[in-house]
C-alpha atoms as a PDB file:
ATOM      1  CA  UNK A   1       0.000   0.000   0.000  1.00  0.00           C
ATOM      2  CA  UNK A   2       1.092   3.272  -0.862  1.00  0.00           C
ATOM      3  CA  UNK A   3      -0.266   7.377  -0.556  1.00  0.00           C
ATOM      4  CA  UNK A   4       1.105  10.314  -1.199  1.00  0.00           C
ATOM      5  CA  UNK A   5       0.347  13.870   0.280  1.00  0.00           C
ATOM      6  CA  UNK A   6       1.309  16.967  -1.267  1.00  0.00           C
ATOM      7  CA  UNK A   7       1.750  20.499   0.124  1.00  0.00           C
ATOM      8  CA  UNK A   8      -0.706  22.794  -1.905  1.00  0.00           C
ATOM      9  CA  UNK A   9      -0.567  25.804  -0.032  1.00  0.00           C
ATOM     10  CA  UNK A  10      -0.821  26.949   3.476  1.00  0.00           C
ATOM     11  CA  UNK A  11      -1.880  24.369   5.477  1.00  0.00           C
ATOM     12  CA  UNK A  12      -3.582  22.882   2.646  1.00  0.00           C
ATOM     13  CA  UNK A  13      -2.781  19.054   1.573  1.00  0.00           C
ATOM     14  CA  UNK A  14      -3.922  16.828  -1.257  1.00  0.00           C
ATOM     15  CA  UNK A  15      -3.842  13.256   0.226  1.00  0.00           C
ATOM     16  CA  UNK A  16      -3.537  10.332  -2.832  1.00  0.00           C
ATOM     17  CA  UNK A  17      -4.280   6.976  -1.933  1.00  0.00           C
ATOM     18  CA  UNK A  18      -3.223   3.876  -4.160  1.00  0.00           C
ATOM     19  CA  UNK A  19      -5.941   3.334  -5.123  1.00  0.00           C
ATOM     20  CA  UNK A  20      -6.495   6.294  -7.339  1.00  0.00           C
ATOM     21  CA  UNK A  21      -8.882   8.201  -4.693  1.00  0.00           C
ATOM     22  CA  UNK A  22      -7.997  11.681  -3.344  1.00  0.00           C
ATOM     23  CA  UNK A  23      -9.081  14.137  -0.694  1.00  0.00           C
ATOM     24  CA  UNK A  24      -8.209  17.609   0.529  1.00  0.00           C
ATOM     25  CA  UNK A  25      -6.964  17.869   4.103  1.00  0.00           C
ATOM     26  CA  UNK A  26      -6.570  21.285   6.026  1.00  0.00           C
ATOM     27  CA  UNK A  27      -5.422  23.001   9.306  1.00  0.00           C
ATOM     28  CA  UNK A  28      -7.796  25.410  11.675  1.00  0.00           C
ATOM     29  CA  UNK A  29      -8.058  28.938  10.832  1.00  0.00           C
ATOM     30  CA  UNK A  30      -6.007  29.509  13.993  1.00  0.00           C
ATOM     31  CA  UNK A  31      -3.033  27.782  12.297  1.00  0.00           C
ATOM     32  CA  UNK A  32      -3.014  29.296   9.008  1.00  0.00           C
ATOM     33  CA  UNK A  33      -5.857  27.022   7.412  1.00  0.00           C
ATOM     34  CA  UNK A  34      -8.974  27.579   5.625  1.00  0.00           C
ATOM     35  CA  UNK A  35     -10.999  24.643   7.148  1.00  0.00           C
ATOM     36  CA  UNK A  36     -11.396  22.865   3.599  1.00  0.00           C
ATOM     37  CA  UNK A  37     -11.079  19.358   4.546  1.00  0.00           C
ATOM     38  CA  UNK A  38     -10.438  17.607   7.492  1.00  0.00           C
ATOM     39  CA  UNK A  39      -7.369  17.757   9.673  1.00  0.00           C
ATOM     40  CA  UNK A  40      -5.792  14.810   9.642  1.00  0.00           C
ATOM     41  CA  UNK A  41      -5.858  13.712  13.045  1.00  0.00           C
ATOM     42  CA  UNK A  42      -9.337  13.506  12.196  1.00  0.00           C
ATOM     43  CA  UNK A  43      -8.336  11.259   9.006  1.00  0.00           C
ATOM     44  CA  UNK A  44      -6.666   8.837  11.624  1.00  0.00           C
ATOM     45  CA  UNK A  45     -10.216   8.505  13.611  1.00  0.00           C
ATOM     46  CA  UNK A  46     -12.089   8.431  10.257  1.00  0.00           C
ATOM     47  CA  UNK A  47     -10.163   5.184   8.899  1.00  0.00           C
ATOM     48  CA  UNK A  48     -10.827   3.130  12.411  1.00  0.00           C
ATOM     49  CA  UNK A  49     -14.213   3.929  11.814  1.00  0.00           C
ATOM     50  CA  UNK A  50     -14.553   2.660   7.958  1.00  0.00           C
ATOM     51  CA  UNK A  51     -12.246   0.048   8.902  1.00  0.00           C
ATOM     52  CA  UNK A  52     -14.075  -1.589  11.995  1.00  0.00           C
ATOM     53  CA  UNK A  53     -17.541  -0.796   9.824  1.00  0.00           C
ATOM     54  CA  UNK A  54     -16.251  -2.531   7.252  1.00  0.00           C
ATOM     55  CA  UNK A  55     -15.267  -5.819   9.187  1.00  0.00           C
ATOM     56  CA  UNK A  56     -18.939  -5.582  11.301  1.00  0.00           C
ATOM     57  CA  UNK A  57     -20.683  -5.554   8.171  1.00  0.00           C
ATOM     58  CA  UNK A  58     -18.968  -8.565   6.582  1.00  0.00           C
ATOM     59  CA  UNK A  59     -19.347 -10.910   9.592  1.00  0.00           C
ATOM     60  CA  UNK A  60     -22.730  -9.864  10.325  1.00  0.00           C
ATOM     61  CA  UNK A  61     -23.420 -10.853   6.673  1.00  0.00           C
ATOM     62  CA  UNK A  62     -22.053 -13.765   6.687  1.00  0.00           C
ATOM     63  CA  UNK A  63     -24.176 -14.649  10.111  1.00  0.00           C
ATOM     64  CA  UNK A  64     -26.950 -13.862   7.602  1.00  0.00           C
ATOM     65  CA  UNK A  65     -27.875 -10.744  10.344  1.00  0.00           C
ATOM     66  CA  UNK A  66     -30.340  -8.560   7.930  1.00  0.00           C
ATOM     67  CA  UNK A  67     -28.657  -5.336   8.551  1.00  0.00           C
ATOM     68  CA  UNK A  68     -30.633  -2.201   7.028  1.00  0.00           C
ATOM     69  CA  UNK A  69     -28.076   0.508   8.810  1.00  0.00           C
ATOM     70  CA  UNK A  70     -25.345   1.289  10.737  1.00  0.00           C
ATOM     71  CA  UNK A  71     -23.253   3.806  11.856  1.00  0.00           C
ATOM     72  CA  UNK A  72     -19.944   4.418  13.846  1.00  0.00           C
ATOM     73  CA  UNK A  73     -19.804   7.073  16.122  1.00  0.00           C
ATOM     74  CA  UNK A  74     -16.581   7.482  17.504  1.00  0.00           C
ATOM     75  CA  UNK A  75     -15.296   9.693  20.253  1.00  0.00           C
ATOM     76  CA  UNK A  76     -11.631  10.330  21.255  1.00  0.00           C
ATOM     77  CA  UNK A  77      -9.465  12.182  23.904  1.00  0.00           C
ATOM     78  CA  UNK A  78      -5.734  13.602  23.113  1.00  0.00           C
ATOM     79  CA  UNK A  79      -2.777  14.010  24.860  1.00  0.00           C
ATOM     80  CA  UNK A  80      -2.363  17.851  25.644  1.00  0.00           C
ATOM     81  CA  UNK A  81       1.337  18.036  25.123  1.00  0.00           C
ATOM     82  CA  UNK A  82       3.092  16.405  22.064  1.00  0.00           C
ATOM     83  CA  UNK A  83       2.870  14.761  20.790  1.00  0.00           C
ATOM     84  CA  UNK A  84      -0.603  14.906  20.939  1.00  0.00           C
ATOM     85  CA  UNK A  85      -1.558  11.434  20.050  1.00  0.00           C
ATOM     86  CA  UNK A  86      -4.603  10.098  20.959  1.00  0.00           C
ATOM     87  CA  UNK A  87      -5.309   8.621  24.832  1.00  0.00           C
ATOM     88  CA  UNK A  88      -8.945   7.027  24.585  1.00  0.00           C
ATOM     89  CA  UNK A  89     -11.205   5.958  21.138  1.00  0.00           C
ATOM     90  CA  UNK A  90     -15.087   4.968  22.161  1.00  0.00           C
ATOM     91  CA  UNK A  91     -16.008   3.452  19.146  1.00  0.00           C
ATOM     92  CA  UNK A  92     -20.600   3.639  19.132  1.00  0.00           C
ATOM     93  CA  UNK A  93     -22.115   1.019  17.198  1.00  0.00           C
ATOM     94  CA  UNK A  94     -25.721   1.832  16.043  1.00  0.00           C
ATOM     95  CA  UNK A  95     -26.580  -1.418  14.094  1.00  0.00           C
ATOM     96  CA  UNK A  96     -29.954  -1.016  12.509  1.00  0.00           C
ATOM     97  CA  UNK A  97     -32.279  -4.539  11.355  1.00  0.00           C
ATOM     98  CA  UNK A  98     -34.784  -6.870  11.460  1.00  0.00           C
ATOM     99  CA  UNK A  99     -34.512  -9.426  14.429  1.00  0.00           C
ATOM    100  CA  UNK A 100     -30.805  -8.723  14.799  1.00  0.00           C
ATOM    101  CA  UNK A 101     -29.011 -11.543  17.282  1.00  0.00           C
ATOM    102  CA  UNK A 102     -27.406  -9.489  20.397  1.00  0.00           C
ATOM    103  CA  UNK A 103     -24.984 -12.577  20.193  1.00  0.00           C
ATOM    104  CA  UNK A 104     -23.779 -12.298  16.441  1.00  0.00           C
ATOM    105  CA  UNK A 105     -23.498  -8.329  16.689  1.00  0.00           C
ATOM    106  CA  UNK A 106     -21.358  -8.463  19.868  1.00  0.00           C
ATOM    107  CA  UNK A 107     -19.081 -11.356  18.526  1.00  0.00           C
ATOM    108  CA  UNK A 108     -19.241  -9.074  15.464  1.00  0.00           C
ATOM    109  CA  UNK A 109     -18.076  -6.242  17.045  1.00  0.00           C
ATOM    110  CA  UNK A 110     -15.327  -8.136  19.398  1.00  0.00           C
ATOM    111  CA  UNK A 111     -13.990 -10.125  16.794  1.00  0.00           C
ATOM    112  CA  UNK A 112     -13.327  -7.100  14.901  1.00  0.00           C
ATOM    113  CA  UNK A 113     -11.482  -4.749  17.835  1.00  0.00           C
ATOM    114  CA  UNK A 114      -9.355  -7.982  18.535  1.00  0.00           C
ATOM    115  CA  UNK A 115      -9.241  -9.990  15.704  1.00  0.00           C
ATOM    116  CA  UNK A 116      -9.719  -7.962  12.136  1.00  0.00           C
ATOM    117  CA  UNK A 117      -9.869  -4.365  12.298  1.00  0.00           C
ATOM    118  CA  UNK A 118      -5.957  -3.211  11.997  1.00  0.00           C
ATOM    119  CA  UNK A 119      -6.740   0.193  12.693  1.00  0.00           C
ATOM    120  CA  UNK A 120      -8.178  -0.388  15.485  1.00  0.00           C
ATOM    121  CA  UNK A 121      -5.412  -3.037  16.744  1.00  0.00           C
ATOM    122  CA  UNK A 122      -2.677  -0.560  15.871  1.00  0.00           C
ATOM    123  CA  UNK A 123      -4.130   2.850  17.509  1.00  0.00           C
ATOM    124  CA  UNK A 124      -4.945   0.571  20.875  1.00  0.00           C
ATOM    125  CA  UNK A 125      -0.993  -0.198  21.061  1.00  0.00           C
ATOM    126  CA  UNK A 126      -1.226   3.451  21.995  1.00  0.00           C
ATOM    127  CA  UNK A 127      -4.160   4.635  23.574  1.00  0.00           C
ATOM    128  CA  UNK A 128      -7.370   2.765  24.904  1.00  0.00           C
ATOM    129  CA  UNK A 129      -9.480   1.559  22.701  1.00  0.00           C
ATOM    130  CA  UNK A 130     -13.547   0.856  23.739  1.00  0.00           C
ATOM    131  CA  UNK A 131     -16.601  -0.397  22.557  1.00  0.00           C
ATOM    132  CA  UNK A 132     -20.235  -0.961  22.514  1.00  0.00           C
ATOM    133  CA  UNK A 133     -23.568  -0.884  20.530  1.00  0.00           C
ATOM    134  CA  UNK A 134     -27.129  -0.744  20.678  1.00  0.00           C
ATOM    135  CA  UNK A 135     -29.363  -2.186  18.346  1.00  0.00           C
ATOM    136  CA  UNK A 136     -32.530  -0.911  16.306  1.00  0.00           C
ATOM    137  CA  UNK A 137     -35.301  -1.832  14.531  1.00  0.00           C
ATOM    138  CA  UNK A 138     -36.001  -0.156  11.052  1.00  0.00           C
ATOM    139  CA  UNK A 139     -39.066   2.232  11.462  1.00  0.00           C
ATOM    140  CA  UNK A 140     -41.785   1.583   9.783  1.00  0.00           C
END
């Protein structure tokens, strides 16, 4: 795997990924920035999130769980002297379907902070890592 970030101006970066995707990332006003993307700190929390989504989704498929939704909400604390890496992650599981098995989504979960999610693995070598879900039914 590969990326490549390059200086535009400012605090402004271009972020390339491998796979031919790219994104704008930016610094606060208060640093010189103009707020057009996100910092990238915040790029750090938003790959643990698509990458422990990504590993619910598949073994909750596989358990043949009929999933209509879910989201990640994730919550995290930071050091306040540098480096300023992060200290805690609470990573929210809102799993939305019909008849969904407590059982399958919490193995889901688990299996994925301990087993699967390598984001998640890595940034817990460092700071604590949590967390939980609650389950829905669609409406309607």
């Amino acid at each position: 795997m590969k990326a490549r970030v390059k200086w535009v101006e400012g605090t402004v970066m271009l972020g390339e990924s491998s796979s031919g995707h790219a994104l704008v990332m930016d610094g606060p006003p208060e640093a010189g920035g103009r707020n057009l993307g996100p910092r990238p700190m915040e790029m750090l929390l938003l790959g643990l999130g698509g990458c422990t989504q990504f590993d619910v989704l598949l073994i909750l498929r596989k358990a043949r769980q009929a999933v209509t939704d879910c989201v990640v909400e994730l919550t995290a604390e930071r050091s306040t002297s540098d480096p300023k890496v992060f200290t805690r992650i609470h990573v929210h599981f809102i799993v939305t379907g019909r008849a969904l098995s407590e059982t399958r989504v919490a193995r889901a979960v688990e299996l994925s902070a301990t087993k699967y999610c390598s984001a998640s693995i890595m940034l817990g070598a460092m700071a604590t890592v949590t967390h939980d879900f609650e389950l829905r039914e669609p409406e309607g």
